[in-house]
C-alpha atoms as a PDB file:
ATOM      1  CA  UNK A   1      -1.100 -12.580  41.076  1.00  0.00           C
ATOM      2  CA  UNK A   2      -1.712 -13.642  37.573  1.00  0.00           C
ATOM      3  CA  UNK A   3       0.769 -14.723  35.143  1.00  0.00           C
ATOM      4  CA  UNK A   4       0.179 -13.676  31.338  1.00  0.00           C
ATOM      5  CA  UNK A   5       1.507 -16.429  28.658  1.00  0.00           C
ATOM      6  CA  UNK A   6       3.437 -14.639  26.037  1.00  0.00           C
ATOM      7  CA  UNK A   7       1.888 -16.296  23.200  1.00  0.00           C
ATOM      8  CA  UNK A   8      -1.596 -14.495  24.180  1.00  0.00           C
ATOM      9  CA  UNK A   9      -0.053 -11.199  24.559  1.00  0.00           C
ATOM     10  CA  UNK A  10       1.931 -12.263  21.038  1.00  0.00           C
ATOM     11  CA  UNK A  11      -1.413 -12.311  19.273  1.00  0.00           C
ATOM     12  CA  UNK A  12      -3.216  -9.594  20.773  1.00  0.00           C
ATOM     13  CA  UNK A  13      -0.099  -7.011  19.854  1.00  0.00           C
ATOM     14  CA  UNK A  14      -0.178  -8.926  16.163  1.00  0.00           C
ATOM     15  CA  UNK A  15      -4.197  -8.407  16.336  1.00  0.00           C
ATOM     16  CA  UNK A  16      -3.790  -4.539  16.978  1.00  0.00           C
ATOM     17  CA  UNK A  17      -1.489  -4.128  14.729  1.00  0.00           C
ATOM     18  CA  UNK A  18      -3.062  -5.994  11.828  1.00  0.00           C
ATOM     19  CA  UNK A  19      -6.458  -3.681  12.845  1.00  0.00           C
ATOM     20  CA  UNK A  20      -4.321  -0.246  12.494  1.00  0.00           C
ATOM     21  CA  UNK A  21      -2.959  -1.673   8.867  1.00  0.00           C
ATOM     22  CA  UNK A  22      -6.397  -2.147   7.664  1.00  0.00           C
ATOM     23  CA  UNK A  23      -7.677   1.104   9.312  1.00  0.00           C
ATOM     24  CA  UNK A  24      -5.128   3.100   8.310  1.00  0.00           C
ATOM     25  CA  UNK A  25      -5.506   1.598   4.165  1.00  0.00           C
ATOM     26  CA  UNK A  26      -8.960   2.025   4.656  1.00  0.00           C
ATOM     27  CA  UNK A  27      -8.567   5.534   5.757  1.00  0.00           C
ATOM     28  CA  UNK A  28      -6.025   6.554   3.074  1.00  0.00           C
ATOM     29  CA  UNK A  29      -8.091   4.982   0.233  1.00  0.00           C
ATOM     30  CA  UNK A  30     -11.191   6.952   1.391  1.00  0.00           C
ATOM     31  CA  UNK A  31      -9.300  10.583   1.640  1.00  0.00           C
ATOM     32  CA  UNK A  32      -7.485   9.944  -1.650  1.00  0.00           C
ATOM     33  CA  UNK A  33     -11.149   8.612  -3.605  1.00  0.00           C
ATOM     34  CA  UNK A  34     -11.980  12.181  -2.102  1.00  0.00           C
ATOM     35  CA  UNK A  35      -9.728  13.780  -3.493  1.00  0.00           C
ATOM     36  CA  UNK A  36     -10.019  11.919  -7.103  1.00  0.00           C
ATOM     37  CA  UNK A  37     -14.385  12.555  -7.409  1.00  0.00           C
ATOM     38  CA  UNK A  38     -13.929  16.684  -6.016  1.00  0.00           C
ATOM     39  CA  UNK A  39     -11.350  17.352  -8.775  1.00  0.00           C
ATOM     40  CA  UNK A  40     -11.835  19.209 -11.643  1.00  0.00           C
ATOM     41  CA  UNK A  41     -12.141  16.801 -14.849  1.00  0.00           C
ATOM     42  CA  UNK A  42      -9.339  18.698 -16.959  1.00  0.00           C
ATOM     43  CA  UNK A  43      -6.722  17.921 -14.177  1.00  0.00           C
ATOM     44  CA  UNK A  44      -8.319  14.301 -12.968  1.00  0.00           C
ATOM     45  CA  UNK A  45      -5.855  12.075 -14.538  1.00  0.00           C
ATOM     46  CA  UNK A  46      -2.961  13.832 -13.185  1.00  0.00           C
ATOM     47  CA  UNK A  47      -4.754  13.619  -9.657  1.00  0.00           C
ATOM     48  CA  UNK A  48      -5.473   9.916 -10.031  1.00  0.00           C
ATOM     49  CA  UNK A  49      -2.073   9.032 -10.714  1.00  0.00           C
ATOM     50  CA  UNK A  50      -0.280  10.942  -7.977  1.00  0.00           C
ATOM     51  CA  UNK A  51      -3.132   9.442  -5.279  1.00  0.00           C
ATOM     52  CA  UNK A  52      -2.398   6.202  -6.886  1.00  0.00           C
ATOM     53  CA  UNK A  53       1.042   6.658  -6.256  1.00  0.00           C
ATOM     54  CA  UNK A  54       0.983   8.010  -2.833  1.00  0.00           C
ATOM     55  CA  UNK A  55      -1.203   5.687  -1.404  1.00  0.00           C
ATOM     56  CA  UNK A  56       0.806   3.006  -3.098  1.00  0.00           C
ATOM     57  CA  UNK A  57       3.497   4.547  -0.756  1.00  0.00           C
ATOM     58  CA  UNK A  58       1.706   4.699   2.381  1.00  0.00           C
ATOM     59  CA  UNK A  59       0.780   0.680   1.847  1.00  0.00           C
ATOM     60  CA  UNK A  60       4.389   0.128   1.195  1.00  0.00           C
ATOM     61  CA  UNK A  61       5.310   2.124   4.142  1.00  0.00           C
ATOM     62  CA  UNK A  62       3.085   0.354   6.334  1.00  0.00           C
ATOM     63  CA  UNK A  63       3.684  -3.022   5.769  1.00  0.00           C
ATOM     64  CA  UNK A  64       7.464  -2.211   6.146  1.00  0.00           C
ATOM     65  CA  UNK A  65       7.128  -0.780   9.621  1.00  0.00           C
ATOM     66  CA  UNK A  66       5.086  -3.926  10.504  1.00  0.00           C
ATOM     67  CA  UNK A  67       7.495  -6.361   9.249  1.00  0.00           C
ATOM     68  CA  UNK A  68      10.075  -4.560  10.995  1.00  0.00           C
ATOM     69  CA  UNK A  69       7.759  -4.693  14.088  1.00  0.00           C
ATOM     70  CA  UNK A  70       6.890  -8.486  14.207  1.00  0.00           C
ATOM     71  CA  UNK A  71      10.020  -9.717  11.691  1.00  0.00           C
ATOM     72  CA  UNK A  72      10.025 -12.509   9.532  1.00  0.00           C
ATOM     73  CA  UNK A  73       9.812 -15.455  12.020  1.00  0.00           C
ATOM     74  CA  UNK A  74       6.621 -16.867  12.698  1.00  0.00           C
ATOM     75  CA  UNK A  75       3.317 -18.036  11.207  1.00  0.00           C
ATOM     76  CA  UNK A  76       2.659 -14.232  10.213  1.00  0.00           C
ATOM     77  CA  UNK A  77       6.358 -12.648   9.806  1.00  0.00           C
ATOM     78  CA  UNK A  78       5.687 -14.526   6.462  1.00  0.00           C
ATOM     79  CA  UNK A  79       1.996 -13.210   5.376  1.00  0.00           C
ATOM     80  CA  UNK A  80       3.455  -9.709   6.177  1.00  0.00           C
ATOM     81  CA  UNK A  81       6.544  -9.915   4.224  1.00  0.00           C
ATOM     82  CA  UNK A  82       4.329 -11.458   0.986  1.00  0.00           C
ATOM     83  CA  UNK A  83       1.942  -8.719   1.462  1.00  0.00           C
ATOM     84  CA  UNK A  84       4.601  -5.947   1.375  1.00  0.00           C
ATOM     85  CA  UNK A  85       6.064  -7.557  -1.609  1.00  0.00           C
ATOM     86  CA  UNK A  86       2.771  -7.367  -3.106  1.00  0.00           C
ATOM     87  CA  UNK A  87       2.417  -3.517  -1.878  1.00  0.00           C
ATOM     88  CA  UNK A  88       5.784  -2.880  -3.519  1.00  0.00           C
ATOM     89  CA  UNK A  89       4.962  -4.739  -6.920  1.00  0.00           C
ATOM     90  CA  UNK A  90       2.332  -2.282  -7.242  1.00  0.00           C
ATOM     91  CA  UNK A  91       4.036   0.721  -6.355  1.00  0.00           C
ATOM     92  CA  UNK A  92       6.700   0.198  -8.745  1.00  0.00           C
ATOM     93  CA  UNK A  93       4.543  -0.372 -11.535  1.00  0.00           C
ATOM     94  CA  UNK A  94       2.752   2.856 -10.525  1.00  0.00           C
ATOM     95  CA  UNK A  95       5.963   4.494 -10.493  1.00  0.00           C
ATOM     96  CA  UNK A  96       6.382   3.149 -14.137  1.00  0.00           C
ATOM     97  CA  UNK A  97       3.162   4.653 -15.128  1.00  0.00           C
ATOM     98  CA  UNK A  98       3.494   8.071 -13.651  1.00  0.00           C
ATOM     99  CA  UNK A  99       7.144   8.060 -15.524  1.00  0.00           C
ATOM    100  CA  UNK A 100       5.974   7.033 -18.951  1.00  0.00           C
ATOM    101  CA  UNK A 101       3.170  10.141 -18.255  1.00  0.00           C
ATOM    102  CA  UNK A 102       5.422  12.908 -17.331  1.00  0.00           C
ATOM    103  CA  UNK A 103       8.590  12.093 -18.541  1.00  0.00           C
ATOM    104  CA  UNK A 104       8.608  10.432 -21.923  1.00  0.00           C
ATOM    105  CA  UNK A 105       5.066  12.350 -22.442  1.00  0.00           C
ATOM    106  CA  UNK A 106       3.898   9.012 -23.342  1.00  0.00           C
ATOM    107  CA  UNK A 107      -0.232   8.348 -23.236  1.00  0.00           C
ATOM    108  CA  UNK A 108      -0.631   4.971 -21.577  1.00  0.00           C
ATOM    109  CA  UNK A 109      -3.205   3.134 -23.571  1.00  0.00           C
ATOM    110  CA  UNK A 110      -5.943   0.854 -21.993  1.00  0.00           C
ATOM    111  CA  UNK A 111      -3.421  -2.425 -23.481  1.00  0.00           C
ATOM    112  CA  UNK A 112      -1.217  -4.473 -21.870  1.00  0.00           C
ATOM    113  CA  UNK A 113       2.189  -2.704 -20.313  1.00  0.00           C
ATOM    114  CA  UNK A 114       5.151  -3.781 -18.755  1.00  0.00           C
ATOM    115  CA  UNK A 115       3.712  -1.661 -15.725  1.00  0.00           C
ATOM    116  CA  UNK A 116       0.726  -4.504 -15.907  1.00  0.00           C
ATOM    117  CA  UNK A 117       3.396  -7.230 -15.653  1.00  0.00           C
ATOM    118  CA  UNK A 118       4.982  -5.742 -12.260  1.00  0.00           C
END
């Protein structure tokens, strides 16, 4: 009978978990890039800022569930929760962008925004 040590099976569930983040950014960044090169130019900056925006969400998303998952105690409860933050920061200021596009049919020039600063 062998006895497992929590703090091995602690890693190894933090390990998996940190491999189906990466896989699953890496997976939505290579399905939305699709997306972005097959579509037709007149339309492509429309495209680019909703798969901006959605994978913005899907980031976001994910690094919620694993802070819920592992919480904020530990050596990497705090790496998670800084990385969501970071996630968030730049879904908001996608958000902005996508706003100041549609809504107050403002172009958004190539200068610094307030959407930069987020």
């Amino acid at each position: 009978m062998t006895i497992k040590s929590p703090v091995v099976d602690k890693n190894t569930e933090f390990r998996n978990t940190l491999k189906f983040f990466i896989l699953a950014l890496i997976t939505a960044s290579i399905v939305l890039n699709s997306i972005v090169i097959f579509s037709n130019a007149k339309d492509k900056h429309a495209t680019v800022l909703w798969t901006l925006n959605i994978s913005a969400a899907v980031a976001t998303s994910l690094g919620i569930i694993a802070i819920c998952r592992h919480g904020l105690h530990g050596l990497h409860g705090k790496s998670f929760l800084f990385l969501t933050l970071g996630l968030a920061s730049w879904f908001m200021a996608n958000i902005s962008i996508m706003y100041y596009c549609y809504f107050e049919e403002i172009e958004v020039s190539n200068g610094f925004s307030i959407a930069d600063a987020i």
